[in-house]
N, C-alpha and C. Protein backbone atom coordinates (compact mmCIF):
# COMPACT_ATOMS: atom_id res chain seq x y z
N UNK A 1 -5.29 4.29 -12.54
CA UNK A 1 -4.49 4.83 -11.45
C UNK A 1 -3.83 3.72 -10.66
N UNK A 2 -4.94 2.54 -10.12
CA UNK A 2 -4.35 1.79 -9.66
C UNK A 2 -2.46 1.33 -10.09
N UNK A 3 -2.63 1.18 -11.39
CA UNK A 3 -1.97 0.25 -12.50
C UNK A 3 -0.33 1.42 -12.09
N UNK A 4 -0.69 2.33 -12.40
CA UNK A 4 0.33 3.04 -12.20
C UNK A 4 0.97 3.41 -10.63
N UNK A 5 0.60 3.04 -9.88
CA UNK A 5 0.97 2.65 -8.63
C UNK A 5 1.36 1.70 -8.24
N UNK A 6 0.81 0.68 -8.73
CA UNK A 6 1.55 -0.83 -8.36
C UNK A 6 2.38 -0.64 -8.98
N UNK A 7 2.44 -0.54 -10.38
CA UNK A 7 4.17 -1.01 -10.71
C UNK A 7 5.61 -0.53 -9.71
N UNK A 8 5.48 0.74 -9.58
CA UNK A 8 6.55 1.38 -8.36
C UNK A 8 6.28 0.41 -7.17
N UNK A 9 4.68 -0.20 -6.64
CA UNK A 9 5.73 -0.64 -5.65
C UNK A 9 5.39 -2.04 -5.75
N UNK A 10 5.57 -2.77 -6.61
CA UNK A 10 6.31 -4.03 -6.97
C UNK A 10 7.93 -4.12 -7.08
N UNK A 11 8.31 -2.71 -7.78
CA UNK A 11 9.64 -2.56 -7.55
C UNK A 11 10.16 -2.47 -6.30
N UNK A 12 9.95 -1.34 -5.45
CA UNK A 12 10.24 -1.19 -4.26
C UNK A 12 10.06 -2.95 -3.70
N UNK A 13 8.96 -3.58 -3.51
CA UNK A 13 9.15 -4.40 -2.40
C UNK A 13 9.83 -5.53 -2.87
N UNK A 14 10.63 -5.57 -4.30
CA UNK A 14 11.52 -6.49 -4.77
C UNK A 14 13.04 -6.60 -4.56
N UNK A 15 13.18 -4.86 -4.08
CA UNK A 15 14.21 -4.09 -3.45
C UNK A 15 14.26 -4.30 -2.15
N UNK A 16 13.32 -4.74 -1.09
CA UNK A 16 13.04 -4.25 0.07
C UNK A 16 13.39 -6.07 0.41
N UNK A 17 12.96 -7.02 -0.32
CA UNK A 17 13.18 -8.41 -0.31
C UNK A 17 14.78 -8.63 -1.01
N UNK A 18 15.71 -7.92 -1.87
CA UNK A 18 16.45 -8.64 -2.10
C UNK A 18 17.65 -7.87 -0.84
N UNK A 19 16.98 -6.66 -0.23
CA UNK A 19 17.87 -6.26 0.58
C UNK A 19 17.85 -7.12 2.07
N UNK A 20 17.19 -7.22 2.18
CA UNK A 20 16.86 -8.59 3.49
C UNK A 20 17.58 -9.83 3.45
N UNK A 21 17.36 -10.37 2.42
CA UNK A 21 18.15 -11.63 2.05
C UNK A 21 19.70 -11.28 1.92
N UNK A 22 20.38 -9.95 1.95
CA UNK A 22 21.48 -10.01 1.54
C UNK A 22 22.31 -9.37 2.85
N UNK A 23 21.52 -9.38 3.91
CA UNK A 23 21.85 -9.40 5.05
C UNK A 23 22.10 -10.07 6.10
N UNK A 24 22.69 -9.93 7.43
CA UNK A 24 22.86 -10.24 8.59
C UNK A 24 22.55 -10.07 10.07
N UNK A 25 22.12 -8.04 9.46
CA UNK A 25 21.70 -7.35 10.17
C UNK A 25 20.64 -7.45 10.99
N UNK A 26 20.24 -7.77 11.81
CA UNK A 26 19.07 -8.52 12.63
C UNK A 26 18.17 -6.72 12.75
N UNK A 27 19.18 -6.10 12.94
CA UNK A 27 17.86 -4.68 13.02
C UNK A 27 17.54 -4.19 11.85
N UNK A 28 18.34 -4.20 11.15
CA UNK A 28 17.78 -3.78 9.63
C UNK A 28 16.87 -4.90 8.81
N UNK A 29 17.37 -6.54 9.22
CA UNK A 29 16.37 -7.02 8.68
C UNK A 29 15.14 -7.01 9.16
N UNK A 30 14.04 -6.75 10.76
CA UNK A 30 13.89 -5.86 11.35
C UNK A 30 13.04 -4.86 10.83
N UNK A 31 13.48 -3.43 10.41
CA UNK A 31 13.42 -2.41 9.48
C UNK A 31 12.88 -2.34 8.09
N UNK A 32 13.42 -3.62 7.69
CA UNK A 32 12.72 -4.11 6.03
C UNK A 32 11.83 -4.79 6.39
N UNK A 33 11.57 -5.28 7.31
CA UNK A 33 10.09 -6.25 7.76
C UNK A 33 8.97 -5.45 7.81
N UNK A 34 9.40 -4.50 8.72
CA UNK A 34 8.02 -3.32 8.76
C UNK A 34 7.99 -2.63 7.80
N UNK A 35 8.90 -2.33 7.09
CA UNK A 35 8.80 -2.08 5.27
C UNK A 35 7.87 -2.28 5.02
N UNK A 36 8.12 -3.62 4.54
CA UNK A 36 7.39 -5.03 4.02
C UNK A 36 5.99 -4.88 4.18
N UNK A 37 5.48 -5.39 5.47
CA UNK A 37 4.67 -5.26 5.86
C UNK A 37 4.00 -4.08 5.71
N UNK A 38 4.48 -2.41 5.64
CA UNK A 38 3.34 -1.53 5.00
C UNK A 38 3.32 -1.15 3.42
N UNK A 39 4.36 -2.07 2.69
CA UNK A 39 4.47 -2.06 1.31
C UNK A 39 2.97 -3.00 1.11
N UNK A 40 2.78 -3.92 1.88
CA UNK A 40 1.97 -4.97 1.58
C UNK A 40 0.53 -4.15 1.94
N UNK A 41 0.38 -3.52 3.06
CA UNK A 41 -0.81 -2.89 3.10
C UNK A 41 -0.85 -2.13 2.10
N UNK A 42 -0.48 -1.01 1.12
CA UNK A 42 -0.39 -0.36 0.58
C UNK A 42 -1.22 -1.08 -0.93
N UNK A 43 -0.27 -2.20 -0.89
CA UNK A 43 -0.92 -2.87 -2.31
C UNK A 43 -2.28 -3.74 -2.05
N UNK A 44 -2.87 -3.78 -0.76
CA UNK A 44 -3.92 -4.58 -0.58
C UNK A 44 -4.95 -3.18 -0.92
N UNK A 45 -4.67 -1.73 -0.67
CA UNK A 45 -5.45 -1.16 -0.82
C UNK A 45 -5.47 -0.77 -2.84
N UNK A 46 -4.65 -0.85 -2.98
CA UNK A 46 -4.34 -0.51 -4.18
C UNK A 46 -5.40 -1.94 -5.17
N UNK A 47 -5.14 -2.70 -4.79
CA UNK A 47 -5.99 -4.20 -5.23
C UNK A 47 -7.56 -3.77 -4.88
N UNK A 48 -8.05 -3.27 -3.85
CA UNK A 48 -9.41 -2.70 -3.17
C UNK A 48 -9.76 -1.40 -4.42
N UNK A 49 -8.95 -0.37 -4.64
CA UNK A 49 -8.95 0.32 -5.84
C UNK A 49 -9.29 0.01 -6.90
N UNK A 50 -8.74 -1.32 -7.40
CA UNK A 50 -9.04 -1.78 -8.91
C UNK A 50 -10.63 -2.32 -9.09
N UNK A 51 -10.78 -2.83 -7.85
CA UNK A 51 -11.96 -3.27 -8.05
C UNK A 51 -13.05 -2.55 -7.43
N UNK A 52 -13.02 -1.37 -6.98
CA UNK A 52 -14.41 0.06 -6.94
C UNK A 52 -15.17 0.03 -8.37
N UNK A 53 -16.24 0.28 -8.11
CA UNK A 53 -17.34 0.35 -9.08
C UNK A 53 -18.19 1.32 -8.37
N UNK A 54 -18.52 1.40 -7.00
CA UNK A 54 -18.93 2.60 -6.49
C UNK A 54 -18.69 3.45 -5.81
N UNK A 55 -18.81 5.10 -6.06
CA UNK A 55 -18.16 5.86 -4.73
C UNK A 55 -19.47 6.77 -4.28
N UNK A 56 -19.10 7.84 -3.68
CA UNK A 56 -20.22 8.78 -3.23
C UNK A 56 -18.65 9.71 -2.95
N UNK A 57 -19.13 11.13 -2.97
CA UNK A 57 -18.56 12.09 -2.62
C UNK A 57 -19.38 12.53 -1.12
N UNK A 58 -18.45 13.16 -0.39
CA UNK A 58 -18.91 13.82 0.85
C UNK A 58 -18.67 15.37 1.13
N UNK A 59 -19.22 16.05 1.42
CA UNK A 59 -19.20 17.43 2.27
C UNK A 59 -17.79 17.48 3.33
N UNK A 60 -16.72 18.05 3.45
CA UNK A 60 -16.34 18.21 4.59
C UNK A 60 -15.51 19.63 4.68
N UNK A 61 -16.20 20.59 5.37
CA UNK A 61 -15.74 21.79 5.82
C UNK A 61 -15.92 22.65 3.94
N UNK A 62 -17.71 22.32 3.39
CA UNK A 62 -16.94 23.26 2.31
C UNK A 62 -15.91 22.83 1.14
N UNK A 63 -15.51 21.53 1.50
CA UNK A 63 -14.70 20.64 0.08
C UNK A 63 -15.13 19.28 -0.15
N UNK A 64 -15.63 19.22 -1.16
CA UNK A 64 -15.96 17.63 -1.46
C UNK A 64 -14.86 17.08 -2.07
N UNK A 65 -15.26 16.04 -1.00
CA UNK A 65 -14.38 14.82 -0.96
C UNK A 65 -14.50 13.65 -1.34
N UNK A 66 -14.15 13.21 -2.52
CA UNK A 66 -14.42 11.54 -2.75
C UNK A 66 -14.32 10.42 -1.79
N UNK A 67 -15.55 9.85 -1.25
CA UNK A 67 -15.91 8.57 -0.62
C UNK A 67 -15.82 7.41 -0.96
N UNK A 68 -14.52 6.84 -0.64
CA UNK A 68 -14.15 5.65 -1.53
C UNK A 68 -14.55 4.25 -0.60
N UNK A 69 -14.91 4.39 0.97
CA UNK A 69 -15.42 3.62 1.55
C UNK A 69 -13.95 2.22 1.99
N UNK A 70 -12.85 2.98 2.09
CA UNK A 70 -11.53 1.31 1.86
C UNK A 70 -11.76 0.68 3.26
N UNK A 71 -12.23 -0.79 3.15
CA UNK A 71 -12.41 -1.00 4.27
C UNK A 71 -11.06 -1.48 5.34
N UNK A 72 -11.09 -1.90 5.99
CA UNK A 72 -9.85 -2.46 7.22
C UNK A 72 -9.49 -3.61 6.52
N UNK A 73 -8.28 -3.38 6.14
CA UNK A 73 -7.66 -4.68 5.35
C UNK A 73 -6.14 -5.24 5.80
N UNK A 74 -5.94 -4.28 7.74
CA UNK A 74 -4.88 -4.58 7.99
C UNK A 74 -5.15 -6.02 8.61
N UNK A 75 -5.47 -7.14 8.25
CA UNK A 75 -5.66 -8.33 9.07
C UNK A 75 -4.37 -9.38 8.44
């Protein structure tokens, strides 16, 4: 799963970098920064994904839910 998620956004943030550089726009470059920046969280969790080996499922309201435990990796 991982695998098939990163590739899309390797694309995207190669798009999101060549559109920045091909600008002037101080708010749009700006705009692609905070892109950026949650393209990048996205793939730190996606990297946290590849490497699970354990989960637990949880109870909530009547639907179990897979407990994947992702910790805080906005630093």
């Amino acid at each position: 799963m991982s695998h098939l998620f990163s590739q899309p956004l390797t694309v995207v943030m190669g798009h999101v970098d060549l559109l920045s550089a091909s600008t002037e726009d101080e708010h749009l470059k700006h705009t692609l920064h905070i892109i950026k920046e949650q393209l990048e969280l996205l793939s730190k969790y996606i990297h946290y994904l590849r490497e699970l080996n354990k989960f637990e499922t949880k109870d909530l309201h009547g639907l179990t839910m897979l407990d994947i435990g992702l910790p805080d990796v906005e630093e």
